[in-house]
Protein backbone atom coordinates (compact mmCIF):
# COMPACT_ATOMS: atom_id res chain seq x y z
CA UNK A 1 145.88 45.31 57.74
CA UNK A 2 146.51 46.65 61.13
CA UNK A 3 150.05 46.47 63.00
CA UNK A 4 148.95 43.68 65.18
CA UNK A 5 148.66 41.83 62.26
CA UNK A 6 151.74 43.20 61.08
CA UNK A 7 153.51 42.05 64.28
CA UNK A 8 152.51 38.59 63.64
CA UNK A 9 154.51 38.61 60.41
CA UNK A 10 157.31 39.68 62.21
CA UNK A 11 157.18 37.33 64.89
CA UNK A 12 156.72 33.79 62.97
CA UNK A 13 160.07 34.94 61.03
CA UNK A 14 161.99 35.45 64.00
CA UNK A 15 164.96 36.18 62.08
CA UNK A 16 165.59 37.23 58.38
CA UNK A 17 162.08 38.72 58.27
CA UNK A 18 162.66 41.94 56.49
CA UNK A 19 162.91 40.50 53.17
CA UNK A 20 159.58 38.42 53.89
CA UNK A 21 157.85 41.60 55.71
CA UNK A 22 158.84 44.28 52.58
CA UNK A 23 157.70 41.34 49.97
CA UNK A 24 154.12 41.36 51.57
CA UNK A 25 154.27 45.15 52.15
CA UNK A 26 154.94 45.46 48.23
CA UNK A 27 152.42 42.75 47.50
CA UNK A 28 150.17 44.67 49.95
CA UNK A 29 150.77 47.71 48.48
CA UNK A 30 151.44 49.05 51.94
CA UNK A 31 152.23 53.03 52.15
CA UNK A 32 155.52 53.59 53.58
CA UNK A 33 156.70 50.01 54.51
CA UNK A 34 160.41 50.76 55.43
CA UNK A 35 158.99 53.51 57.91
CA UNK A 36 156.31 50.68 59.21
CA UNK A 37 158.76 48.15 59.62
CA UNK A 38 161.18 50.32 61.69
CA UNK A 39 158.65 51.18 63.67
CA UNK A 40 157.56 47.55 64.72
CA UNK A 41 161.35 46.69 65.22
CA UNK A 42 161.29 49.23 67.45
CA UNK A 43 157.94 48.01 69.34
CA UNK A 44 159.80 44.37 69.56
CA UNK A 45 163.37 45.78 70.64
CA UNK A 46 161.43 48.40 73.69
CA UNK A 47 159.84 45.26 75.09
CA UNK A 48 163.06 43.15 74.99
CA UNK A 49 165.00 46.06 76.58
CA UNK A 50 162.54 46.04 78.95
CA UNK A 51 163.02 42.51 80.07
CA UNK A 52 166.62 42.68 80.09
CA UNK A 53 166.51 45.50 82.40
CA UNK A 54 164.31 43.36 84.67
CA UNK A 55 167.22 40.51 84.62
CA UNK A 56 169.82 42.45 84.89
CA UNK A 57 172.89 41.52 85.96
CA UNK A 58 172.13 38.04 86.01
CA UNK A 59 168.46 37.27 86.70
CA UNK A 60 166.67 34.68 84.42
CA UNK A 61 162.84 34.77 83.92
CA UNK A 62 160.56 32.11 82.88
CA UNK A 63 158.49 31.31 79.96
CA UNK A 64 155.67 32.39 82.51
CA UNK A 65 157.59 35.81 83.63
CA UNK A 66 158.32 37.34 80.24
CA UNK A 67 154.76 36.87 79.48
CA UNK A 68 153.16 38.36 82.43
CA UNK A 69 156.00 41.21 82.34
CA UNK A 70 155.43 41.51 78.30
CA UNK A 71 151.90 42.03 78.38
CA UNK A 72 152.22 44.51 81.69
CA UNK A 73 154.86 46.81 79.48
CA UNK A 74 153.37 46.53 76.37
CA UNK A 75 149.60 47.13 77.04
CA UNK A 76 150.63 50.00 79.24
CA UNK A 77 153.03 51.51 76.64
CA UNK A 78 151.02 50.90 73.18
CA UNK A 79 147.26 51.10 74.08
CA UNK A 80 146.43 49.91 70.38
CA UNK A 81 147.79 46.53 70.77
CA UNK A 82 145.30 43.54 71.20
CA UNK A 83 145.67 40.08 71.83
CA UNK A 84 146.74 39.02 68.44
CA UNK A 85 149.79 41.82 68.35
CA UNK A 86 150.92 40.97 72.51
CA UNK A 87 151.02 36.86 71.45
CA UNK A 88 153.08 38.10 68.53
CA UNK A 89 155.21 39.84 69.77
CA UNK A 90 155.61 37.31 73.21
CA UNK A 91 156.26 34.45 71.20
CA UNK A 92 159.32 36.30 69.87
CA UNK A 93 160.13 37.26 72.88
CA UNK A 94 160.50 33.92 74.28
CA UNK A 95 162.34 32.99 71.11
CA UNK A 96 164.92 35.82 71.58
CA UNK A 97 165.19 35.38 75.60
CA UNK A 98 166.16 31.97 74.77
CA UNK A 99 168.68 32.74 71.96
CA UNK A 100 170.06 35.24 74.36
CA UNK A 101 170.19 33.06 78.17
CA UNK A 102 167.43 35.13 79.05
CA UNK A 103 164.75 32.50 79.67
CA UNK A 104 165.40 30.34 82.64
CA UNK A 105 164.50 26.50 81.32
């Protein structure tokens, strides 16, 4: 399994996903899944920071923005990602915008 699949684990669970994403890992019998996970934490929290910089201090973006700004950061930044990992990982994007007043509705 590659990590765009892996970010589409992450991404359906929105939250409490660790315990789902280290069951499959162990099921998997995934190599080194606390280091894996960390890392696509960190893929999801670099593109978040990256919007809230963007909407900083009090600029809202639509459903439509944090896509198109998403898929601009992330395709730049992790040249391994294809379209299965970037509608991952903007689907919880747009979930965590919204839980945060991010997304403009």
């Amino acid at each position: 399994m590659n990590k765009n699949d892996l970010l589409q684990l992450l991404a359906v669970a929105k939250e409490n996903y660790q315990e789902k994403f280290m069951a499959y890992a162990n099921a998997s019998k995934l190599s080194n899944p606390e280091r894996l996970l960390s890392e696509l934490e960190l893929i999801q929290i670099c593109g978040y920071n990256y919007l809230w910089e963007v909407t900083q201090p009090t600029r809202q973006l639509t459903q439509q923005e944090i896509c198109q700004r998403s898929e601009e950061f992330y395709l730049e930044t992790y040249q391994w990602m294809n379209e299965n990992g970037l509608k991952a990982l903007q689907d919880w994007l747009v979930w965590k915008c919204n839980k945060d007043g991010i997304l403009k509705t």
